[in-house]
PDB file of N, CA and C in Angstrom:
ATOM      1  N   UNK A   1     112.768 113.883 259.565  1.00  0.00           N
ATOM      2  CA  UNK A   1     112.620 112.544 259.023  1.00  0.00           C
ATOM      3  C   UNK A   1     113.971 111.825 259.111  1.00  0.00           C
ATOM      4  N   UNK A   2     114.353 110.751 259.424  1.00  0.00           N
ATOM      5  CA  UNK A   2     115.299 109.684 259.889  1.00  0.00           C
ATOM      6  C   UNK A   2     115.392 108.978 258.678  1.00  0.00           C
ATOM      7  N   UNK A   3     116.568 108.507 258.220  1.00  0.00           N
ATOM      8  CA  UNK A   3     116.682 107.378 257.029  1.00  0.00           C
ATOM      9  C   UNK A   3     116.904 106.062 257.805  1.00  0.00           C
ATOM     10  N   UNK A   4     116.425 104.896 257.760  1.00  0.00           N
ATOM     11  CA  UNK A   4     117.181 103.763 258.128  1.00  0.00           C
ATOM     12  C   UNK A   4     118.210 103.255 257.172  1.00  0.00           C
ATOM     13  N   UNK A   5     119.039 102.096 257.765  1.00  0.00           N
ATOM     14  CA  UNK A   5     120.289 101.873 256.873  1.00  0.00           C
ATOM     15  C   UNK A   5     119.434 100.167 256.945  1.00  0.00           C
ATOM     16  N   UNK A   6     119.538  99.290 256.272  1.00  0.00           N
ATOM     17  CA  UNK A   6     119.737  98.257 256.296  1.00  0.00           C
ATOM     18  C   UNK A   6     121.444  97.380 256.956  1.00  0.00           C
ATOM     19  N   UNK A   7     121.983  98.355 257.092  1.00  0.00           N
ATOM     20  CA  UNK A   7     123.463  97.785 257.667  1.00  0.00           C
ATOM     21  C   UNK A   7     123.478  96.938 258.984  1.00  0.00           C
ATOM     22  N   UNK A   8     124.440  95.963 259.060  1.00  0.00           N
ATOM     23  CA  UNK A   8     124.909  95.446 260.466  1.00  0.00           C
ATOM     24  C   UNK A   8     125.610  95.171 260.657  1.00  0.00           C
ATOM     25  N   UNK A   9     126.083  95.506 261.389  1.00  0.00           N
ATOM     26  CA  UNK A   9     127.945  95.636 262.670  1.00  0.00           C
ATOM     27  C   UNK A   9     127.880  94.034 262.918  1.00  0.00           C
ATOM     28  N   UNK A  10     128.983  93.525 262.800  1.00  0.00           N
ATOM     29  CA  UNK A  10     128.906  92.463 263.686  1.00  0.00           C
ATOM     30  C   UNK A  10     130.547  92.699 264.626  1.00  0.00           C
ATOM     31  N   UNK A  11     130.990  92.921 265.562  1.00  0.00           N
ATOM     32  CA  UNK A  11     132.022  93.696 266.467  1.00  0.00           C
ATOM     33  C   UNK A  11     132.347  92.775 267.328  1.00  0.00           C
ATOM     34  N   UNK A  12     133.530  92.455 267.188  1.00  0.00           N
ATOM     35  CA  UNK A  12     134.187  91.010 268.265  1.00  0.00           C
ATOM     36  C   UNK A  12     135.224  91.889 269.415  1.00  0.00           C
ATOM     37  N   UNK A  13     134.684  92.381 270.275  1.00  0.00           N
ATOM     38  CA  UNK A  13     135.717  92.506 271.182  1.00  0.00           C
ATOM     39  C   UNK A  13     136.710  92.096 271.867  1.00  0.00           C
ATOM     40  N   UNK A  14     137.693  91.997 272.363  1.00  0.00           N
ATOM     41  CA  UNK A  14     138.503  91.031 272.716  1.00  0.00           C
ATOM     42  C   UNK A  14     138.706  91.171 274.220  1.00  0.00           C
ATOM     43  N   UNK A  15     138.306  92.532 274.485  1.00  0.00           N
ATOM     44  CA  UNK A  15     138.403  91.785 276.231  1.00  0.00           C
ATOM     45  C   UNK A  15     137.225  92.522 276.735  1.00  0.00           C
ATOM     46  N   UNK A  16     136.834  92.418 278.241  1.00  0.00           N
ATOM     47  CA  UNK A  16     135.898  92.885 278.580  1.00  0.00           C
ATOM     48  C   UNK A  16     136.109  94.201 278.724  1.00  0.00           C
ATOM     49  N   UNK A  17     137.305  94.913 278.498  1.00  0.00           N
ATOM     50  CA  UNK A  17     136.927  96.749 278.994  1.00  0.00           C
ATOM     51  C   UNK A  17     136.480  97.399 276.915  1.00  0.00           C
ATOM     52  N   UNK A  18     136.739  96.562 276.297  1.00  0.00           N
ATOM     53  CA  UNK A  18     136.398  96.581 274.562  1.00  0.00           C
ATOM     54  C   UNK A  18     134.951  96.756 274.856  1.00  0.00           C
ATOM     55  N   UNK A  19     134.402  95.490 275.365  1.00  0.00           N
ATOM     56  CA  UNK A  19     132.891  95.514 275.392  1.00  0.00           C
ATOM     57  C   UNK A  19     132.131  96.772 276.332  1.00  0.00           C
ATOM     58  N   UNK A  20     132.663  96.801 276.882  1.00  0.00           N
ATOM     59  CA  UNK A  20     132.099  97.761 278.048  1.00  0.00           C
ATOM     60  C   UNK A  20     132.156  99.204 277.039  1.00  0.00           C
ATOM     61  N   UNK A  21     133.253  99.391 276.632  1.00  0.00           N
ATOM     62  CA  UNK A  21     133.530 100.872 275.759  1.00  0.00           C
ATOM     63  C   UNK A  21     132.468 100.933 274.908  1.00  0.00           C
ATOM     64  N   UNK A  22     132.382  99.845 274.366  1.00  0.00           N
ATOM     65  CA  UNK A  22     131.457  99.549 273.115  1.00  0.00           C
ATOM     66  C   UNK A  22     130.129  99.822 273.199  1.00  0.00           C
ATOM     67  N   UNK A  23     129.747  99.068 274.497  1.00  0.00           N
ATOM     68  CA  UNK A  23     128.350  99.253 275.129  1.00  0.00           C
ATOM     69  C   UNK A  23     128.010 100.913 275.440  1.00  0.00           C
ATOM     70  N   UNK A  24     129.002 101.687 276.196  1.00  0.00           N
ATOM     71  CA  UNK A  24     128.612 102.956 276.374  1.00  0.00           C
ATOM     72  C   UNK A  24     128.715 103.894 275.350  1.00  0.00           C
ATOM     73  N   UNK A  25     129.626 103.521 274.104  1.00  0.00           N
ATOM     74  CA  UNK A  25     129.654 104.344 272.850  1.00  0.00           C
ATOM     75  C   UNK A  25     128.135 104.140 272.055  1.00  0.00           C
ATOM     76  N   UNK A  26     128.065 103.239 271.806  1.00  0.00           N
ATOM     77  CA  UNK A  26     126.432 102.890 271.223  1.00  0.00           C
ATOM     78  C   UNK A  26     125.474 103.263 272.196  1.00  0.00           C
ATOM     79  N   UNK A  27     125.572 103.484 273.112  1.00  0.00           N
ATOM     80  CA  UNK A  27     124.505 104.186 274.375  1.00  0.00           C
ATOM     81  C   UNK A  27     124.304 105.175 273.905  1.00  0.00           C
ATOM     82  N   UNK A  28     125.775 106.179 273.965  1.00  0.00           N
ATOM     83  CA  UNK A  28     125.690 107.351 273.381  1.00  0.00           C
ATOM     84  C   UNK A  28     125.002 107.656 272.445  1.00  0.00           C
ATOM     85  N   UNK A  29     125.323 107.108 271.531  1.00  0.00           N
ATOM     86  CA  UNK A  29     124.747 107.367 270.404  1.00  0.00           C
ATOM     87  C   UNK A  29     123.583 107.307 269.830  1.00  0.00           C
ATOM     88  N   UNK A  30     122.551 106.658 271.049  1.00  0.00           N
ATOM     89  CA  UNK A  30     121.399 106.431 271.069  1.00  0.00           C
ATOM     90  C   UNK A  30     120.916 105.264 270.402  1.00  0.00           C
ATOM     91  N   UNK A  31     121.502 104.046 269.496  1.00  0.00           N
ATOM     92  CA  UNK A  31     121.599 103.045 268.305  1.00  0.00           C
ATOM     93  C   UNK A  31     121.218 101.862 269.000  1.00  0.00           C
ATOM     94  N   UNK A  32     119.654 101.133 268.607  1.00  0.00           N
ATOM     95  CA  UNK A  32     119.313  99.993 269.437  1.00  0.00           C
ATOM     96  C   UNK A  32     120.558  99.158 269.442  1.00  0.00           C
ATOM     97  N   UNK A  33     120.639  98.190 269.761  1.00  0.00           N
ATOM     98  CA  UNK A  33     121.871  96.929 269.997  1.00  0.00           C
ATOM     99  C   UNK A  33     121.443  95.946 270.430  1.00  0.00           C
ATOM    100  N   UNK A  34     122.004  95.055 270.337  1.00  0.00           N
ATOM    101  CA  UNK A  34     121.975  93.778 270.628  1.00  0.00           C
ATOM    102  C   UNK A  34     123.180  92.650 270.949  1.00  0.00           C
ATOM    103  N   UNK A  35     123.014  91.941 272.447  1.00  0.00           N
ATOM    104  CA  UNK A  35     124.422  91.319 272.588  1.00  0.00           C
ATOM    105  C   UNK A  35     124.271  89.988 272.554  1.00  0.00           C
ATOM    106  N   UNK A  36     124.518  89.551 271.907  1.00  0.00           N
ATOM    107  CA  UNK A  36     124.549  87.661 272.126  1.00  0.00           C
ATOM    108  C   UNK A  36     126.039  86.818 272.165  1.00  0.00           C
ATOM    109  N   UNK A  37     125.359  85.838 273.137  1.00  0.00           N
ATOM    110  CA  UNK A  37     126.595  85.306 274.072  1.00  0.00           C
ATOM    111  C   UNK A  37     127.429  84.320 272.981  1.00  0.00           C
ATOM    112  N   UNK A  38     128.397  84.341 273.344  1.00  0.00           N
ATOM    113  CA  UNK A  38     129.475  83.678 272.693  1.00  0.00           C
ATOM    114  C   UNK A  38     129.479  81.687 272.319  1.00  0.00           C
ATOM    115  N   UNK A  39     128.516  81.676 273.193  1.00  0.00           N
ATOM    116  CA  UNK A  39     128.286  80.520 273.646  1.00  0.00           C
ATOM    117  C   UNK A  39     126.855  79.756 272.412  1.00  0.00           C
ATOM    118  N   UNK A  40     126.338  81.024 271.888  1.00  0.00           N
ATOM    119  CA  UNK A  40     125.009  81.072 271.415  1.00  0.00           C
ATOM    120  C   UNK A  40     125.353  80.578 269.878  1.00  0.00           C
ATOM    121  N   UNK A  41     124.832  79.685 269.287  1.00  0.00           N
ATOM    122  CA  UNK A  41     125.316  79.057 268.270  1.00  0.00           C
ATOM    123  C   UNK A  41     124.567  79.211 266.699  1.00  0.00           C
ATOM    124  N   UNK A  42     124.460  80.132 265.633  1.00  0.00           N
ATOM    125  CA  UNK A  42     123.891  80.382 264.998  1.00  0.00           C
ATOM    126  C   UNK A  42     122.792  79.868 264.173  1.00  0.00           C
ATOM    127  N   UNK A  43     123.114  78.176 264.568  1.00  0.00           N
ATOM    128  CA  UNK A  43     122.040  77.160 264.070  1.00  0.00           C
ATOM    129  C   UNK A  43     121.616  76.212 265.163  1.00  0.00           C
ATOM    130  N   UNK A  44     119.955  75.820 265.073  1.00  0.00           N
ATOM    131  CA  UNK A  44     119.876  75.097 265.988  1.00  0.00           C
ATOM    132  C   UNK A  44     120.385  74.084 266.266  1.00  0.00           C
ATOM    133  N   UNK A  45     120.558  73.267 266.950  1.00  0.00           N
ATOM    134  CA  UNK A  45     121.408  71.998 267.178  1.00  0.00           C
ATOM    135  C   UNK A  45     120.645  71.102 266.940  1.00  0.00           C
ATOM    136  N   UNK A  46     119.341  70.795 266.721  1.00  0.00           N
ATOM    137  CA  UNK A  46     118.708  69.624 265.727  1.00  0.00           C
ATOM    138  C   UNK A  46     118.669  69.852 264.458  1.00  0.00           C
ATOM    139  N   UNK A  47     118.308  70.911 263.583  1.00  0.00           N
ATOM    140  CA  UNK A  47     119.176  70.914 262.339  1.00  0.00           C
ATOM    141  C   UNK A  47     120.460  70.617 262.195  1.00  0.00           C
ATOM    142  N   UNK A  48     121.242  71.138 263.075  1.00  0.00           N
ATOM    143  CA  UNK A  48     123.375  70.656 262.594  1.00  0.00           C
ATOM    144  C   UNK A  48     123.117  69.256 263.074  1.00  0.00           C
ATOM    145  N   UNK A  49     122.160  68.511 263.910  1.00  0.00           N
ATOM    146  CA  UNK A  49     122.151  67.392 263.912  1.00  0.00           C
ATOM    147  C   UNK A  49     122.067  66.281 262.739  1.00  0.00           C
ATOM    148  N   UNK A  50     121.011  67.123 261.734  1.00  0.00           N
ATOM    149  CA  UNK A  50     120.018  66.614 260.554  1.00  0.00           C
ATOM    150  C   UNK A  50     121.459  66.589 260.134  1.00  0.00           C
ATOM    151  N   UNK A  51     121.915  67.369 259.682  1.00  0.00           N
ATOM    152  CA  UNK A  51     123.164  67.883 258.385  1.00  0.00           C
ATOM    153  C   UNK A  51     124.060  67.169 258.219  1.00  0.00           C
ATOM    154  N   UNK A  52     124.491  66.939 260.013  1.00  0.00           N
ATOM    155  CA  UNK A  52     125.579  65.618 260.261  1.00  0.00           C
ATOM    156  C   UNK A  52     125.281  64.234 260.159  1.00  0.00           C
ATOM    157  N   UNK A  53     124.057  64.203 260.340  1.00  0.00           N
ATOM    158  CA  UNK A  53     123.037  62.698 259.819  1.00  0.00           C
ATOM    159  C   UNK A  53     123.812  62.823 258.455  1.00  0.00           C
ATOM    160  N   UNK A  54     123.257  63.184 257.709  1.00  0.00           N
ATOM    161  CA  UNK A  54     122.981  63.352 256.249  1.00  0.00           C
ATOM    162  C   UNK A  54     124.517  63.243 255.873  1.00  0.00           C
ATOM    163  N   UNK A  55     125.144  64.143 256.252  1.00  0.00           N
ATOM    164  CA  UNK A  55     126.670  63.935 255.736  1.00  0.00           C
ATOM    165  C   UNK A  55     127.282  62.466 255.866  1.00  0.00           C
ATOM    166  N   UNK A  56     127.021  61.668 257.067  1.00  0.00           N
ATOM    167  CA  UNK A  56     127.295  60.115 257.089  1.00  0.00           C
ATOM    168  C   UNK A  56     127.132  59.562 256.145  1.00  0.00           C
ATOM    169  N   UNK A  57     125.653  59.466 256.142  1.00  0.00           N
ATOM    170  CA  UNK A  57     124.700  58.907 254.785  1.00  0.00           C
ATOM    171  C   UNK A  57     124.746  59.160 253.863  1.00  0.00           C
ATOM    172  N   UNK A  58     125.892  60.353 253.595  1.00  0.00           N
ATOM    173  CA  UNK A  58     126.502  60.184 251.953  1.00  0.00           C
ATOM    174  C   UNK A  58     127.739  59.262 251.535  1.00  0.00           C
ATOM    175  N   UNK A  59     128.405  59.479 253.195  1.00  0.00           N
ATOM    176  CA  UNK A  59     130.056  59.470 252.962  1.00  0.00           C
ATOM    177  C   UNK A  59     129.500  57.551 253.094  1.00  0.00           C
ATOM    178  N   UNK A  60     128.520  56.888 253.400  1.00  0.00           N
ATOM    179  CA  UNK A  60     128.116  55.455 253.393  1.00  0.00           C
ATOM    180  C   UNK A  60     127.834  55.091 252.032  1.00  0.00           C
ATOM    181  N   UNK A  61     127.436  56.260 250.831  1.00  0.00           N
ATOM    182  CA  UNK A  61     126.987  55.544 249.946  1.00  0.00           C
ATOM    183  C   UNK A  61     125.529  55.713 250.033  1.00  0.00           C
ATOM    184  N   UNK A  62     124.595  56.170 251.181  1.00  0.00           N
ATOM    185  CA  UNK A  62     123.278  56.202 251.147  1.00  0.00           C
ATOM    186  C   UNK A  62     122.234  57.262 250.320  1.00  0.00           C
ATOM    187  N   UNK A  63     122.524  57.481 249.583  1.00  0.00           N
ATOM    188  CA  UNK A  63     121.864  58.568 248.315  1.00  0.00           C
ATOM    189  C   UNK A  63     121.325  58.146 247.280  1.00  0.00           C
ATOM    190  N   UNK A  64     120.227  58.954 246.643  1.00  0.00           N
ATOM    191  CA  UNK A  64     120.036  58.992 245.451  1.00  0.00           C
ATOM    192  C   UNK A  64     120.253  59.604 244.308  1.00  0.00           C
ATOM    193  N   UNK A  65     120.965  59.163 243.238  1.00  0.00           N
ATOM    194  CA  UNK A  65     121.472  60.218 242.297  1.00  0.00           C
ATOM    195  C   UNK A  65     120.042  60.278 241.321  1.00  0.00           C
ATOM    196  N   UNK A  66     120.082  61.517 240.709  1.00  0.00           N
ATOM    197  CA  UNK A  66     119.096  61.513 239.638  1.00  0.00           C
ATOM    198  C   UNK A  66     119.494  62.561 238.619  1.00  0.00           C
ATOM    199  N   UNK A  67     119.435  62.344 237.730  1.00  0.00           N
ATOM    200  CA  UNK A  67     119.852  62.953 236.434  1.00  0.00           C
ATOM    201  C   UNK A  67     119.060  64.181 236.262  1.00  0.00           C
ATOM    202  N   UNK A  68     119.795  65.052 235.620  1.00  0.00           N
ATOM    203  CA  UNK A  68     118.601  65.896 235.427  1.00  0.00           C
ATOM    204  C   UNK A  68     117.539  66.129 234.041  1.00  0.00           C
ATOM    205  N   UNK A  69     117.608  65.108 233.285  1.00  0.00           N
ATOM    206  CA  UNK A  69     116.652  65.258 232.411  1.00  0.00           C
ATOM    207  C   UNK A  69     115.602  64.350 233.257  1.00  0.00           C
ATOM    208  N   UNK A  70     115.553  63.808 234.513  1.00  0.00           N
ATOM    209  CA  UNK A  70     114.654  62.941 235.118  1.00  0.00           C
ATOM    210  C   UNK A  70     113.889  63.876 236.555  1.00  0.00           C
ATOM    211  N   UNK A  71     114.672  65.254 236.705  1.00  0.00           N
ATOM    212  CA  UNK A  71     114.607  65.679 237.730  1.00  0.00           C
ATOM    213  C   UNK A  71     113.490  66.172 238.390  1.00  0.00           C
ATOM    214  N   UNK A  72     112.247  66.884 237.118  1.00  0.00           N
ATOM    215  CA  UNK A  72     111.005  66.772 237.033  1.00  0.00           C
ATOM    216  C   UNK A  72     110.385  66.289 237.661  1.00  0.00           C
ATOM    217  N   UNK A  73     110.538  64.472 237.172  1.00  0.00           N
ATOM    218  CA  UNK A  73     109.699  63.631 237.279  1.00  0.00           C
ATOM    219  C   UNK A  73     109.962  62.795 238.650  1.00  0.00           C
ATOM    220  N   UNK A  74     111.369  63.276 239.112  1.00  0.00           N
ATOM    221  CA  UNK A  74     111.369  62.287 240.611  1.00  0.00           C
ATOM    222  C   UNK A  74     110.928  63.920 241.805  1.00  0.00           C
ATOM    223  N   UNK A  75     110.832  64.995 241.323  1.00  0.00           N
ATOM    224  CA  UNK A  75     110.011  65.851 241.870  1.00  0.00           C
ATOM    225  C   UNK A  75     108.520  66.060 241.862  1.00  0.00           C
ATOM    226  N   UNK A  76     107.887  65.283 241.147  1.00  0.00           N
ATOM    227  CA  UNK A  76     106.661  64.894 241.013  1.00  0.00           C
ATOM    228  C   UNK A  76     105.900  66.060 240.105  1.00  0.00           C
ATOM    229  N   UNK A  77     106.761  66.434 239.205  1.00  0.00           N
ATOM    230  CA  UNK A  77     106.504  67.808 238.738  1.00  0.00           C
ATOM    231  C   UNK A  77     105.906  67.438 237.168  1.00  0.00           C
ATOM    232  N   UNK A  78     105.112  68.104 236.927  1.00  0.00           N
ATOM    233  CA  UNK A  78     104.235  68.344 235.710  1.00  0.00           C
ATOM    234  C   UNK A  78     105.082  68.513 234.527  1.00  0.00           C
TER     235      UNK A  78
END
């Protein structure tokens, strides 16, 4: 019987003979893996789009404040 770990490596190599070592040590070892490119950006780029919208539209003044004894009720909440 095998335990799984919930753990994850995240491993920045710095040159390509790092990665290569890396790749054949985890071979060894038999341990699925996974490589994603450097280039690959952890959020989509129409959400960081939304975010950067939104950040304007504060730094303009475009918001709504609401109190929170009101917070309920501009949530439409019971």
């Amino acid at each position: 019987m095998s335990m799984q770990t919930q753990d994850t490596f995240i491993i920045h190599p710095a040159t390509s003979e790092e990665a290569a070592a890396l790749r054949a040590f985890v071979k060894a070892l038999k341990i699925k893996f996974e490589v994603s490119s450097a280039t690959e950006t952890a959020y989509d780029p129409a959400f960081v789009e939304k975010i950067n919208k939104s950040k304007k539209e504060f730094e303009a003044g475009k918001y709504t404040r609401v109190e929170k004894q009101d917070l309920q009720q501009f949530l439409g909440l019971p």
